[in-house]
Protein backbone atom coordinates (compact mmCIF):
# COMPACT_ATOMS: atom_id res chain seq x y z
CA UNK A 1 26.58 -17.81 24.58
CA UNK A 2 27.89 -14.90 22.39
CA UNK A 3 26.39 -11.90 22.69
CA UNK A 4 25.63 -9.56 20.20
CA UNK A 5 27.29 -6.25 20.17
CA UNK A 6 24.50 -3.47 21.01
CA UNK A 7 25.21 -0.01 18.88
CA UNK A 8 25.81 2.62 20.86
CA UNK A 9 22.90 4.87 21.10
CA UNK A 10 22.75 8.04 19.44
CA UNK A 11 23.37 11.73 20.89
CA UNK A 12 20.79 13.83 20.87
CA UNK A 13 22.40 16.18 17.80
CA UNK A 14 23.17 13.40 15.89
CA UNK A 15 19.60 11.96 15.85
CA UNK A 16 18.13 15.62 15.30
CA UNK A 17 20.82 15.76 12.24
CA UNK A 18 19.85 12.63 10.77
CA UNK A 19 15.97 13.20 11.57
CA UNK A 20 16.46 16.54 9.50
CA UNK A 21 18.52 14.73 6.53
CA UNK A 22 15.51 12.50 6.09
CA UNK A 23 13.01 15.34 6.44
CA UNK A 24 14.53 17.11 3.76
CA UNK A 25 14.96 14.27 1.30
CA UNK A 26 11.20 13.51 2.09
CA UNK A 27 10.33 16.88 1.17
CA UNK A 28 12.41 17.09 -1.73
CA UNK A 29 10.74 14.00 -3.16
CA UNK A 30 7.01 15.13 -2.21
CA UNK A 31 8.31 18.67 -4.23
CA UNK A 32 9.38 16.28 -7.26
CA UNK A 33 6.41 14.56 -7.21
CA UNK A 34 4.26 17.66 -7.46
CA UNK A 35 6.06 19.31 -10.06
CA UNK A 36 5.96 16.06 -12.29
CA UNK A 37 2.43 15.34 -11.42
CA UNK A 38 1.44 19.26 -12.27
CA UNK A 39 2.97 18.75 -15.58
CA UNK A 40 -0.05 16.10 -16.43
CA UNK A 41 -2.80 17.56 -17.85
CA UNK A 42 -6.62 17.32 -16.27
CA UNK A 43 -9.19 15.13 -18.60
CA UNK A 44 -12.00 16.34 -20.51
CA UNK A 45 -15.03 14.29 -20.84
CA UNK A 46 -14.45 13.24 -24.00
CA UNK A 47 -10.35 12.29 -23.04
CA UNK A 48 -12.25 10.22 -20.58
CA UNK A 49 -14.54 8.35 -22.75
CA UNK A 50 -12.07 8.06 -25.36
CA UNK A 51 -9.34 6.49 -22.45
CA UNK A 52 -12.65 4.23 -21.57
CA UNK A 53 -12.89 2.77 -24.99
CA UNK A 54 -9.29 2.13 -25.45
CA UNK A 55 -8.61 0.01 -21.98
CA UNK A 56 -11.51 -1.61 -22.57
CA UNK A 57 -10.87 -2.50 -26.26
CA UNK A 58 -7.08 -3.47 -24.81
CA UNK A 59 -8.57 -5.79 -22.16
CA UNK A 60 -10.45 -7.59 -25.01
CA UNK A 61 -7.57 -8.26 -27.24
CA UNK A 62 -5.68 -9.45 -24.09
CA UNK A 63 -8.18 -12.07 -23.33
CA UNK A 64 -8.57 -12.88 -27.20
CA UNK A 65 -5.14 -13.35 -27.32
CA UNK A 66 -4.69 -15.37 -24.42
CA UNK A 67 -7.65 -17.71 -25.73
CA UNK A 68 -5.21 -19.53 -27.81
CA UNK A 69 -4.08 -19.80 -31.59
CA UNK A 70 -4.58 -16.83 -33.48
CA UNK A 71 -3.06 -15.12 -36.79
CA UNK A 72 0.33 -13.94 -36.49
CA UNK A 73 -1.19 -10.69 -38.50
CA UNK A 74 -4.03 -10.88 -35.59
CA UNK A 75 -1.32 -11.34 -32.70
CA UNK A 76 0.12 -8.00 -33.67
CA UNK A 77 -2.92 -6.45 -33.91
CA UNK A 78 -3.99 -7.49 -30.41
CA UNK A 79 -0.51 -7.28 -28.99
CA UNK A 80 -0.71 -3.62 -29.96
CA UNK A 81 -4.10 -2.69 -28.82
CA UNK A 82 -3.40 -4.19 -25.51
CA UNK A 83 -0.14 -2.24 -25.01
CA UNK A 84 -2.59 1.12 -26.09
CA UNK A 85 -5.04 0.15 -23.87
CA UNK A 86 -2.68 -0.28 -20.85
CA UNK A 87 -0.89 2.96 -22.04
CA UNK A 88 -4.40 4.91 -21.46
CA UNK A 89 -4.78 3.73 -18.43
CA UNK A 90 -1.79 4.91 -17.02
CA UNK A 91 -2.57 8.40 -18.48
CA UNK A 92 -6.28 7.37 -16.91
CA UNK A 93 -4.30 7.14 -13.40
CA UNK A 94 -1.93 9.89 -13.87
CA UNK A 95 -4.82 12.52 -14.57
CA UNK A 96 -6.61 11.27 -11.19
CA UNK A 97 -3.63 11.66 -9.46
CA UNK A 98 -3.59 15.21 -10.87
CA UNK A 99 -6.76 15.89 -9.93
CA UNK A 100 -6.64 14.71 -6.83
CA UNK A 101 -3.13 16.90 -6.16
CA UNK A 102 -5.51 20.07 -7.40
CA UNK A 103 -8.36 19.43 -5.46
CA UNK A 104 -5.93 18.81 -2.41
CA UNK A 105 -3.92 22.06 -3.10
């Protein structure tokens, strides 16, 4: 039976070196993150209700669409209110994520 060939553990200074490496790149990201999320700006009411309407009106041409034969004037209609609608709700998540970020700071 072959065994396999065990690495050889680490020192102590090169496990502190690489533990620090990853620290750093871990930091770095969380710093990238914040910057980028800080950059989003926080809702209004109105942003929100306005976001509300458009997922929901892009949910509804998503299902209409996917009911069957429709209008190839209608499928671009629908295609393009469901891409809206799924583009407000990433601005939707984004601005949560901001606001939890500020509320966390």
């Amino acid at each position: 039976m072959v065994q396999p060939e065990l690495e050889e553990p680490m020192t102590i200074t090169a496990h502190a070196s690489s533990v620090a490496t990853y620290n750093r790149a871990a930091t770095d990201a969380f710093g990238d993150y914040l910057r980028k999320i800080g950059s989003v700006s926080l809702l209004t009411a109105e942003d929100e209700v306005d976001l509300a309407r458009r997922i929901e009106v892009g949910l509804f041409a998503e299902q209409r669409s996917e009911q069957g034969e429709v209008d190839p004037s209608l499928a671009r209609e629908l295609a393009w209110l469901a891409h809206d609608g799924r583009r407000a709700k990433n601005r939707f998540i984004e601005s949560n994520l901001r606001l939890v970020v500020s509320i966390a700071k």
